[in-house]
Protein backbone atom coordinates (compact mmCIF):
# COMPACT_ATOMS: atom_id res chain seq x y z
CA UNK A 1 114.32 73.86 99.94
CA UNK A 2 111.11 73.33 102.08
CA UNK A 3 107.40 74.20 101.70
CA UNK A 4 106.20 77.19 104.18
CA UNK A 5 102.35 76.97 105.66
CA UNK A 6 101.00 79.70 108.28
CA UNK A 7 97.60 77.91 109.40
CA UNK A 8 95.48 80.27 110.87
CA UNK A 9 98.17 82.23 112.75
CA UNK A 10 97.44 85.38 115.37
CA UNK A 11 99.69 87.13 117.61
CA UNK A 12 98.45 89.63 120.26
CA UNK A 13 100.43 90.97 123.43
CA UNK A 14 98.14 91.06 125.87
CA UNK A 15 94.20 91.23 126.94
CA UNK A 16 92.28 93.64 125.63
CA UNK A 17 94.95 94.30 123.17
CA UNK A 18 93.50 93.80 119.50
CA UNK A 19 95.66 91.32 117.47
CA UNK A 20 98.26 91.95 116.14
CA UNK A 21 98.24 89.16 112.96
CA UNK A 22 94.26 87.80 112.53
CA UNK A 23 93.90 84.51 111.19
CA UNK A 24 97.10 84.37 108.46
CA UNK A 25 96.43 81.89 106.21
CA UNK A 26 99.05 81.43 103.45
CA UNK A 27 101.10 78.55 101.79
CA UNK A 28 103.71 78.40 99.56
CA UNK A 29 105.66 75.35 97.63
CA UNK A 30 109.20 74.40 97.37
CA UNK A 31 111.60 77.06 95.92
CA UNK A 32 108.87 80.22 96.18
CA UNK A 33 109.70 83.67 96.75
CA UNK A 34 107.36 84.96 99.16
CA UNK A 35 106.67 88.94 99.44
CA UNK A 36 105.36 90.14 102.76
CA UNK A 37 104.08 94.20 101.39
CA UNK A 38 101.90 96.87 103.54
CA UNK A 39 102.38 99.95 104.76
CA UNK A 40 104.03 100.61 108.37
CA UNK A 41 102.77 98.82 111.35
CA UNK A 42 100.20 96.52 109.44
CA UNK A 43 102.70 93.58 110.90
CA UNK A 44 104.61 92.25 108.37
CA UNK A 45 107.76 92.58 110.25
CA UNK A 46 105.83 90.74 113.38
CA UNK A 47 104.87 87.92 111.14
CA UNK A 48 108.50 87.54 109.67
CA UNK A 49 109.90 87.17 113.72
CA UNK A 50 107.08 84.57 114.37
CA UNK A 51 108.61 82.29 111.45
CA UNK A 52 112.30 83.00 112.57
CA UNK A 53 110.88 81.83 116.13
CA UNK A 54 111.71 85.51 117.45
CA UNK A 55 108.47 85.91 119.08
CA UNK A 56 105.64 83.66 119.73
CA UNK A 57 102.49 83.17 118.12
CA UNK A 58 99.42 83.36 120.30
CA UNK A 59 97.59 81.29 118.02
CA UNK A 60 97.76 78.81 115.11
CA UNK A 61 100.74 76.88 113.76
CA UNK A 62 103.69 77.69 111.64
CA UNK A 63 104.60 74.61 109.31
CA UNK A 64 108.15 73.73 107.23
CA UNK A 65 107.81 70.49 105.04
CA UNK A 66 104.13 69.95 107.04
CA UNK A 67 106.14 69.52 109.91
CA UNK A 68 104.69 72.02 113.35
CA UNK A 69 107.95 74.49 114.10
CA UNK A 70 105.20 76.75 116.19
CA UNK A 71 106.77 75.84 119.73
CA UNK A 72 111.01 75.65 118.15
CA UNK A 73 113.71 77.89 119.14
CA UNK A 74 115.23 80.30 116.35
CA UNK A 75 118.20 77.87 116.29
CA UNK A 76 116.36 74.86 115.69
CA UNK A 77 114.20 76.07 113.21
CA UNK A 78 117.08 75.92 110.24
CA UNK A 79 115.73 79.41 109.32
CA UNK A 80 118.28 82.58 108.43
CA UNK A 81 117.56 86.38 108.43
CA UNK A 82 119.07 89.09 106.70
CA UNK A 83 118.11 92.22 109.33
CA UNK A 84 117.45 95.37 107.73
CA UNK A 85 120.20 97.38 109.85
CA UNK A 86 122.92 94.16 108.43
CA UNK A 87 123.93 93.20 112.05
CA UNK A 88 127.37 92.14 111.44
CA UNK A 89 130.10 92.02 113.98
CA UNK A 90 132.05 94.94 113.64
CA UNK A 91 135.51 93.67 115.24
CA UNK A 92 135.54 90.71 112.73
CA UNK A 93 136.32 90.59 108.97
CA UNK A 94 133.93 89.97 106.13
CA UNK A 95 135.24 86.04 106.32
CA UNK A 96 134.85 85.88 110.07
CA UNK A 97 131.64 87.15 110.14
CA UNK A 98 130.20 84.66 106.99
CA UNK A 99 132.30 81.84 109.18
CA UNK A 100 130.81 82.81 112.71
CA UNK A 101 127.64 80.71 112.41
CA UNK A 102 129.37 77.94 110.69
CA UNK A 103 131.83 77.83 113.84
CA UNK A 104 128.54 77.57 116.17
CA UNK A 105 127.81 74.45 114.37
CA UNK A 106 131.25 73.58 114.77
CA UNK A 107 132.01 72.39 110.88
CA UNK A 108 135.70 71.11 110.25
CA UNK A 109 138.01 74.28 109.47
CA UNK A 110 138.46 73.06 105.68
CA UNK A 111 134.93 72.63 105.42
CA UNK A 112 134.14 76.20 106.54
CA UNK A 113 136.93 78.23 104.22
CA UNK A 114 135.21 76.10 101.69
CA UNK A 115 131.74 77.45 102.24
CA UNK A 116 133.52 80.79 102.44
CA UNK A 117 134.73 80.63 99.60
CA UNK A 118 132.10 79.89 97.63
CA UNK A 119 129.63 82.49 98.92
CA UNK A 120 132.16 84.81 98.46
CA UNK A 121 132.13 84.20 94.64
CA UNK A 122 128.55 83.42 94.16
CA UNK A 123 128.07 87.38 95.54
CA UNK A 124 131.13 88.91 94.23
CA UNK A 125 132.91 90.00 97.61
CA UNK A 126 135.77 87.72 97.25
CA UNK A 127 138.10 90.76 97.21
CA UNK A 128 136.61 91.98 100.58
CA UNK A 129 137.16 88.81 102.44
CA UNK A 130 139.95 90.36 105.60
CA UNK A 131 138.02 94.08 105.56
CA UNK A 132 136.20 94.84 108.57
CA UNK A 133 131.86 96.43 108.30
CA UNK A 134 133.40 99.75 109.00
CA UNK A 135 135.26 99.76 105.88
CA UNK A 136 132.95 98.55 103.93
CA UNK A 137 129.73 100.61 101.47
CA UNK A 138 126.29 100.00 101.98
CA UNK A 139 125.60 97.97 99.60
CA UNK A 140 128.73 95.98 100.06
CA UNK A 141 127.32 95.44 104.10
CA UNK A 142 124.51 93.85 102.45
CA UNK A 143 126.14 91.27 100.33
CA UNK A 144 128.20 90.00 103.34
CA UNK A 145 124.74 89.85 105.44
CA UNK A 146 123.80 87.82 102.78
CA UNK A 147 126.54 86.02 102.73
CA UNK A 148 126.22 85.26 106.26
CA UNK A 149 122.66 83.86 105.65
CA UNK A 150 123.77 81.73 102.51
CA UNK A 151 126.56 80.17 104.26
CA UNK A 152 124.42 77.96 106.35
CA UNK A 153 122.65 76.75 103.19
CA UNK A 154 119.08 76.84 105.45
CA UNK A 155 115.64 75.51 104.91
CA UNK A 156 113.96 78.84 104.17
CA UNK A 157 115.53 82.52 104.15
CA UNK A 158 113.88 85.73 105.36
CA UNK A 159 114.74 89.44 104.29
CA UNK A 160 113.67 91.73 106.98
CA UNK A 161 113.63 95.24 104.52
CA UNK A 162 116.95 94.40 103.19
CA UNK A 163 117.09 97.49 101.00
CA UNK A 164 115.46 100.26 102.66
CA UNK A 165 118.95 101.80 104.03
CA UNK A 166 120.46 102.00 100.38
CA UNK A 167 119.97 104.81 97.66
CA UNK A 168 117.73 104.41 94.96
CA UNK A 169 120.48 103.54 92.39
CA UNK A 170 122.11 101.05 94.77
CA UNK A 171 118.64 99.04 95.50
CA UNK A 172 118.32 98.52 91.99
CA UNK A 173 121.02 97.02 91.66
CA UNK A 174 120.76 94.90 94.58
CA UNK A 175 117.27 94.00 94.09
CA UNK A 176 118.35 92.37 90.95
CA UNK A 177 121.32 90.97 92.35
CA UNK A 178 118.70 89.04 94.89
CA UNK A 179 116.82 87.61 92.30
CA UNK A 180 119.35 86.28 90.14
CA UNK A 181 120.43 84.46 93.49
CA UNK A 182 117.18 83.14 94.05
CA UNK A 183 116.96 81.86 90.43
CA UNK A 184 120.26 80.12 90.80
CA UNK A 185 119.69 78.46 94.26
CA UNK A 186 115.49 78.13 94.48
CA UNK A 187 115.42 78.25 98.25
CA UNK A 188 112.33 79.18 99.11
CA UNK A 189 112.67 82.96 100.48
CA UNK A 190 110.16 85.27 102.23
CA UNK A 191 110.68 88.86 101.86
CA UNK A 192 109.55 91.70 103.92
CA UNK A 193 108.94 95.34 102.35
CA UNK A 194 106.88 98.22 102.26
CA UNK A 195 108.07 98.82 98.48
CA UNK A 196 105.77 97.67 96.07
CA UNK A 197 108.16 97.81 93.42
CA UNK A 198 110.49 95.64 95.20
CA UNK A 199 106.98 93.41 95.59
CA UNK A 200 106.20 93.21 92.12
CA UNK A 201 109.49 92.87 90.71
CA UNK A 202 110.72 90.00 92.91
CA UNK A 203 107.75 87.70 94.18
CA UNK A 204 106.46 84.58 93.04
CA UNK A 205 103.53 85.10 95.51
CA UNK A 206 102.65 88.36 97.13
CA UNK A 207 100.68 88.98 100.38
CA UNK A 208 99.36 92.75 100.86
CA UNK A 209 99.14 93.25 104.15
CA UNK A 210 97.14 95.85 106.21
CA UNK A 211 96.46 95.83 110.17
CA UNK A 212 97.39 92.46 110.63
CA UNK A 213 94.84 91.03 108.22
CA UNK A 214 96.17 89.51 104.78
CA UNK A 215 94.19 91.85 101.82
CA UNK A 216 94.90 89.78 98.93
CA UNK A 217 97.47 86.85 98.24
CA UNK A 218 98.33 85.87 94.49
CA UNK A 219 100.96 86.40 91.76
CA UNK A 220 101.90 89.67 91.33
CA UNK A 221 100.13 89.18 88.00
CA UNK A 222 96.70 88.73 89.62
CA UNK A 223 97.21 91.51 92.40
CA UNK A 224 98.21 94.35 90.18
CA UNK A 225 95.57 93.33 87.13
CA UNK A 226 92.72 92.10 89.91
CA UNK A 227 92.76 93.65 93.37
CA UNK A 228 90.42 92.51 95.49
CA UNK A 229 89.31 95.75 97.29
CA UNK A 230 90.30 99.64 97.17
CA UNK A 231 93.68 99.48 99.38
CA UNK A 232 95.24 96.47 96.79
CA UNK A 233 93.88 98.63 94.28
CA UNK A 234 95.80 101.92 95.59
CA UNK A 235 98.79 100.12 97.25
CA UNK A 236 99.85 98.29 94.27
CA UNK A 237 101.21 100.41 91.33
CA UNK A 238 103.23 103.26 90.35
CA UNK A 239 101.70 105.89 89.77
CA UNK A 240 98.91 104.52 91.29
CA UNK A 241 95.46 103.26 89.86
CA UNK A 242 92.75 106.16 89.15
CA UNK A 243 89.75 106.23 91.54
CA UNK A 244 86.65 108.18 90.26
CA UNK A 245 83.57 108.20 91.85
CA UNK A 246 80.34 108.13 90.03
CA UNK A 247 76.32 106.66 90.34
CA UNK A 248 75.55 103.78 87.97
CA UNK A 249 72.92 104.16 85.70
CA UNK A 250 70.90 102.54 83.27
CA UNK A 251 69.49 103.65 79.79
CA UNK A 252 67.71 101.28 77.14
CA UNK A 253 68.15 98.06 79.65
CA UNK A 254 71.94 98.89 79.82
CA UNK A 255 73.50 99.63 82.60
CA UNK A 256 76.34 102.69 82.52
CA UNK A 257 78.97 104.22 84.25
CA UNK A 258 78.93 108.06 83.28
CA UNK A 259 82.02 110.04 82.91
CA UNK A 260 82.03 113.74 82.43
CA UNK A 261 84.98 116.19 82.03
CA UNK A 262 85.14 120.15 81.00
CA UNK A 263 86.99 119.63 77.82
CA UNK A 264 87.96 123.78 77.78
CA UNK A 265 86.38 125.88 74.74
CA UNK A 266 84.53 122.50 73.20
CA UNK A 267 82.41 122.27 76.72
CA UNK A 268 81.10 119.74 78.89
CA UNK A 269 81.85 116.06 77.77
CA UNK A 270 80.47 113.05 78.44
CA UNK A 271 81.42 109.48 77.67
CA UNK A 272 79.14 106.18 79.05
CA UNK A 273 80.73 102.94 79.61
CA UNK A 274 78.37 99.78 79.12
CA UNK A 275 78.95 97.17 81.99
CA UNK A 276 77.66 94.55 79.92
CA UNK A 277 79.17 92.03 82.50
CA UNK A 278 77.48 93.11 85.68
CA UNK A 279 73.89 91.97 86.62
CA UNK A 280 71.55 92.60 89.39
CA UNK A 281 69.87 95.67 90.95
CA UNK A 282 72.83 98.09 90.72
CA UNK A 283 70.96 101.34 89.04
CA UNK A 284 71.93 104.37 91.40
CA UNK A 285 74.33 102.74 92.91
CA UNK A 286 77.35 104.73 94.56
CA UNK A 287 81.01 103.04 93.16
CA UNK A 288 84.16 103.76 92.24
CA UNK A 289 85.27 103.03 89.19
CA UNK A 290 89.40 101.99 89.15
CA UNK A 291 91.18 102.21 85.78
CA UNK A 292 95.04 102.04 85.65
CA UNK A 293 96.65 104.84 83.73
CA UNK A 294 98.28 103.04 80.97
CA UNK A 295 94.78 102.25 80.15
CA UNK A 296 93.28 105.15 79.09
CA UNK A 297 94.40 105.54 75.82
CA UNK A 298 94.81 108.23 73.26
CA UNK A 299 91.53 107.47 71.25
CA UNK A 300 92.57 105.56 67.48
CA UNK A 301 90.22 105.33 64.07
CA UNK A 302 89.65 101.99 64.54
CA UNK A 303 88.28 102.23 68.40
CA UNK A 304 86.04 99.10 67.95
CA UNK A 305 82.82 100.60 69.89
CA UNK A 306 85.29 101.62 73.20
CA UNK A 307 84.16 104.47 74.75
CA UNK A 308 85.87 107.90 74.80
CA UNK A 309 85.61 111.44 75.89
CA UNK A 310 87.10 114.69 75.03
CA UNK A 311 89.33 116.37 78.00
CA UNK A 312 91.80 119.64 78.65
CA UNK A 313 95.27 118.61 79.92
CA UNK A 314 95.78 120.27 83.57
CA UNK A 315 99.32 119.06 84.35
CA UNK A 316 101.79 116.44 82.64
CA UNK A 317 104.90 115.44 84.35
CA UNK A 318 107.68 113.90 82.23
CA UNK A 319 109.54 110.60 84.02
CA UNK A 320 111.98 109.86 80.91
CA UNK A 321 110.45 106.50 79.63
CA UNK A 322 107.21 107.99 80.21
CA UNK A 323 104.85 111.61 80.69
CA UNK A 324 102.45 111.13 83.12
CA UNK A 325 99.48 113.87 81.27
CA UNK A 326 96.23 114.55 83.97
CA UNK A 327 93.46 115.57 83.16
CA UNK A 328 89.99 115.94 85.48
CA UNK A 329 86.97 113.80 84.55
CA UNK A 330 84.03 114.04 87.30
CA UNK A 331 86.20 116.54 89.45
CA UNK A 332 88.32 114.37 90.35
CA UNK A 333 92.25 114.12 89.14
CA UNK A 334 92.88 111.21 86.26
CA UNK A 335 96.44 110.62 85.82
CA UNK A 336 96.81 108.82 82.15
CA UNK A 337 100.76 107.23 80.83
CA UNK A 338 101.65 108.22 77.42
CA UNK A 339 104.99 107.93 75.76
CA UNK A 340 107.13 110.95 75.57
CA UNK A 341 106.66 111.67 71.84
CA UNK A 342 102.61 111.44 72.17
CA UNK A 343 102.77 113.95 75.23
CA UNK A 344 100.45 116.90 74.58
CA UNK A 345 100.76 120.73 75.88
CA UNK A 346 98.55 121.80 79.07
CA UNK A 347 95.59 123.18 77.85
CA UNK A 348 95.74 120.71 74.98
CA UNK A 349 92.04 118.88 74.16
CA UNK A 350 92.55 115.27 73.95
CA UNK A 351 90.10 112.47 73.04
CA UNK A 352 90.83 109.75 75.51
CA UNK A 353 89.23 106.13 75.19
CA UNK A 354 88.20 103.45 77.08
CA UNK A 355 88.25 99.76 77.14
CA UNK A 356 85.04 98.69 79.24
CA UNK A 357 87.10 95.49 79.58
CA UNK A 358 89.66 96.94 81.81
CA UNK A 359 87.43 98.78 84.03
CA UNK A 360 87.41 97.70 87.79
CA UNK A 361 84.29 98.46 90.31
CA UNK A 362 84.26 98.89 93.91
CA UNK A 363 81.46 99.91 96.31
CA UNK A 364 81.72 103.20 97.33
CA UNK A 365 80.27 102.29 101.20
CA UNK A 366 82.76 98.64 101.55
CA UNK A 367 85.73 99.30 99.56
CA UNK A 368 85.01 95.67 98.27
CA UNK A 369 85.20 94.92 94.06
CA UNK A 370 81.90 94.70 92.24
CA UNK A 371 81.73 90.93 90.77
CA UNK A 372 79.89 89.74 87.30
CA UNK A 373 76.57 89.37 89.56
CA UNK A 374 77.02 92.98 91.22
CA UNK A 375 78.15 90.99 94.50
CA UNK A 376 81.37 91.86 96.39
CA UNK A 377 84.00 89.72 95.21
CA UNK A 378 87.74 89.05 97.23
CA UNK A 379 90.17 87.21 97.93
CA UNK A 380 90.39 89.04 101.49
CA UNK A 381 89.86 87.55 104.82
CA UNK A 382 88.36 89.88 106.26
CA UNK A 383 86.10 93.10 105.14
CA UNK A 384 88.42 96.22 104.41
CA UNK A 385 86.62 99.30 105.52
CA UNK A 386 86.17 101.68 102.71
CA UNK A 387 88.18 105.04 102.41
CA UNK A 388 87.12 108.27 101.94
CA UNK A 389 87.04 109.71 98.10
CA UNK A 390 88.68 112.00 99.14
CA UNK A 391 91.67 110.66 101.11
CA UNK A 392 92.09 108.11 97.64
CA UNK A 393 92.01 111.14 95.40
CA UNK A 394 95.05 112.34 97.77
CA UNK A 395 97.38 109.15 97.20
């Protein structure tokens, strides 16, 4: 096991070029499971082969037990992959290609069938041990590239999209096969992916990526309950978070965010939120509010002063454990989570409610979140430029 520290790290190839990575700053202790997430080409998969060694950094230093591996050769670095396409050696068997780096370091012949042999039971191939790639299933691949990687028993391993060339079923099932094998040895681990599933499920700490800059680094508790800006926000979650764009305003010394919806025969709606928590000169400001859509809740008896408004039901789409109902407050497309037995009929009026509490901000102009004294708050290091309403309301 070894701590992991990127100080400050870019990469660019070339003048007049724009970077690549800009200024990475992340550390993680002993034993973590790291989670590199972001869509394609926001260089996730470049940072990954600047900690194997596979490509230099043009800037910064890379650190392993606060020790500089910046200027090391792969070999040296006592770093393994796992490669997204497996990379196995297709004219060797399952055991000669988990041996083949344990030959390079030329172990004793016992001591090798002995590390075979017990990577081969700790991932359940033991059976598969004289088959060649060729005859082997996807998922089965995977285990023996694993396998390879374990073998060496290495400081720190990286997983370069592991899963992305299995079926949905199948990377399940391997995704909790990975973290049962990270609970039983604690090496620490950093783990590329553009799933956020895979990102949430798996990571201790999670980085959200986006053109080369680090968004927001935390738990995957504190990125998915607090996002920092509107891509975190919009990134993280499934179905996503609801973005709905609206002008503060103020009545009585209290400042509100207005919802409206046309609830169908009943009319127009209307439901204000108090944002008892935010201060400053914010009155016509231009924000979106964020709200996740297991929080907009059927409205009870016993609401305790939340906020709700009546709306029709335009679509609902049942999942199995869940129906995702939508319904349109301030023209734009809410999605809300209800359990299957509470799911209404389209054209159904429902009284939805609010907790004020779980209400996120963001300025409509930066993308940034609103803080207790109106101010841009984030854990970002560098200013995300907002998106369009528009181009949100689309994810």
């Amino acid at each position: 096991m070894a701590t992991l520290e990127l100080r400050n790290v870019n990469k660019s190839y070339g003048s007049g070029l724009p970077d690549t990575l800009k200024n990475i700053e992340i550390q993680i202790d002993s034993g973590e499971f790291l989670i590199l997430v972001g869509p394609s080409g926001c260089g996730k998969s470049t940072l990954m082969n600047c900690i194997a060694g596979l490509e230099d950094i043009s800037g910064g230093a890379i650190l392993v037990d606060d020790a500089d591996i910046s200027g090391m050769s792969p070999k040296d670095r006592d770093i393994a992959m796992v490669f997204q396409s497996y990379a196995l050696y297709p004219t060797m068997t399952v055991r000669g290609n988990i041996a083949f780096g344990l030959k390079m370091r030329k172990l004793a012949p016992a001591a090798i069938e002995e590390e075979v042999a017990r990577v081969a039971k700790l991932l359940q191939i033991e059976h598969l041990l004289e088959r060649k790639p060729g005859q082997l299933s996807g998922g089965q691949q995977q285990r023996v590239a694993m396998g390879r990687a374990l073998a060496r028993r290495p400081k720190i391993y990286l997983f370069d999209e592991p899963l992305s060339n299995l079926d949905a079923k199948l990377r399940v099932e391997m995704r909790t096969e990975i973290k049962l094998m990270h609970q039983r040895l604690k090496t620490t681990t950093v783990y590329v992916t553009h799933d956020q599933i895979e990102a949430m499920t798996l990571g201790d700490k999670v980085a959200v990526m986006k053109d080369g800059i680090i968004q927001q680094f935390g738990s995957p508790r504190e990125i998915y309950n607090d996002p920092a800006n509107l891509f975190v926000a919009s990134f993280i979650g499934s179905p996503p978070m609801n973005f709905i764009p609206l002008r503060l305003q103020r009545r009585a010394g209290q400042l509100l965010a207005v919802l409206e919806s046309a609830a169908g025969a009943s009319g127009q709606a209307r439901c204000e939120l108090p944002l008892d928590a935010l201060q400053g000169d914010l009155e016509g400001r231009e924000v979106i509010l964020g709200i996740r859509p297991e929080q907009i809740l059927l409205a009870q008896a016993d609401a305790n002063g939340q906020s709700s408004i009546r709306a029709e039901v335009d679509v609902i789409e049942p999942t199995g454990p869940d129906t995702l109902v939508f319904v349109t407050l301030n023209q734009t497309k809410v999605c809300c989570r209800m359990a299957p037995d509470a799911a209404p009929r389209v054209g159904e009026t429902l009284e939805l409610q609010f907790d004020p509490a779980k209400v996120l901000l963001f300025d409509a102009q930066s993308g940034e979140r609103l803080g207790v004294l109106g101010q841009a708050q984030s854990q970002v290091q560098a200013t995300e430029p907002a998106r369009k309403v528009a181009q949100l309301k689309g994810r």
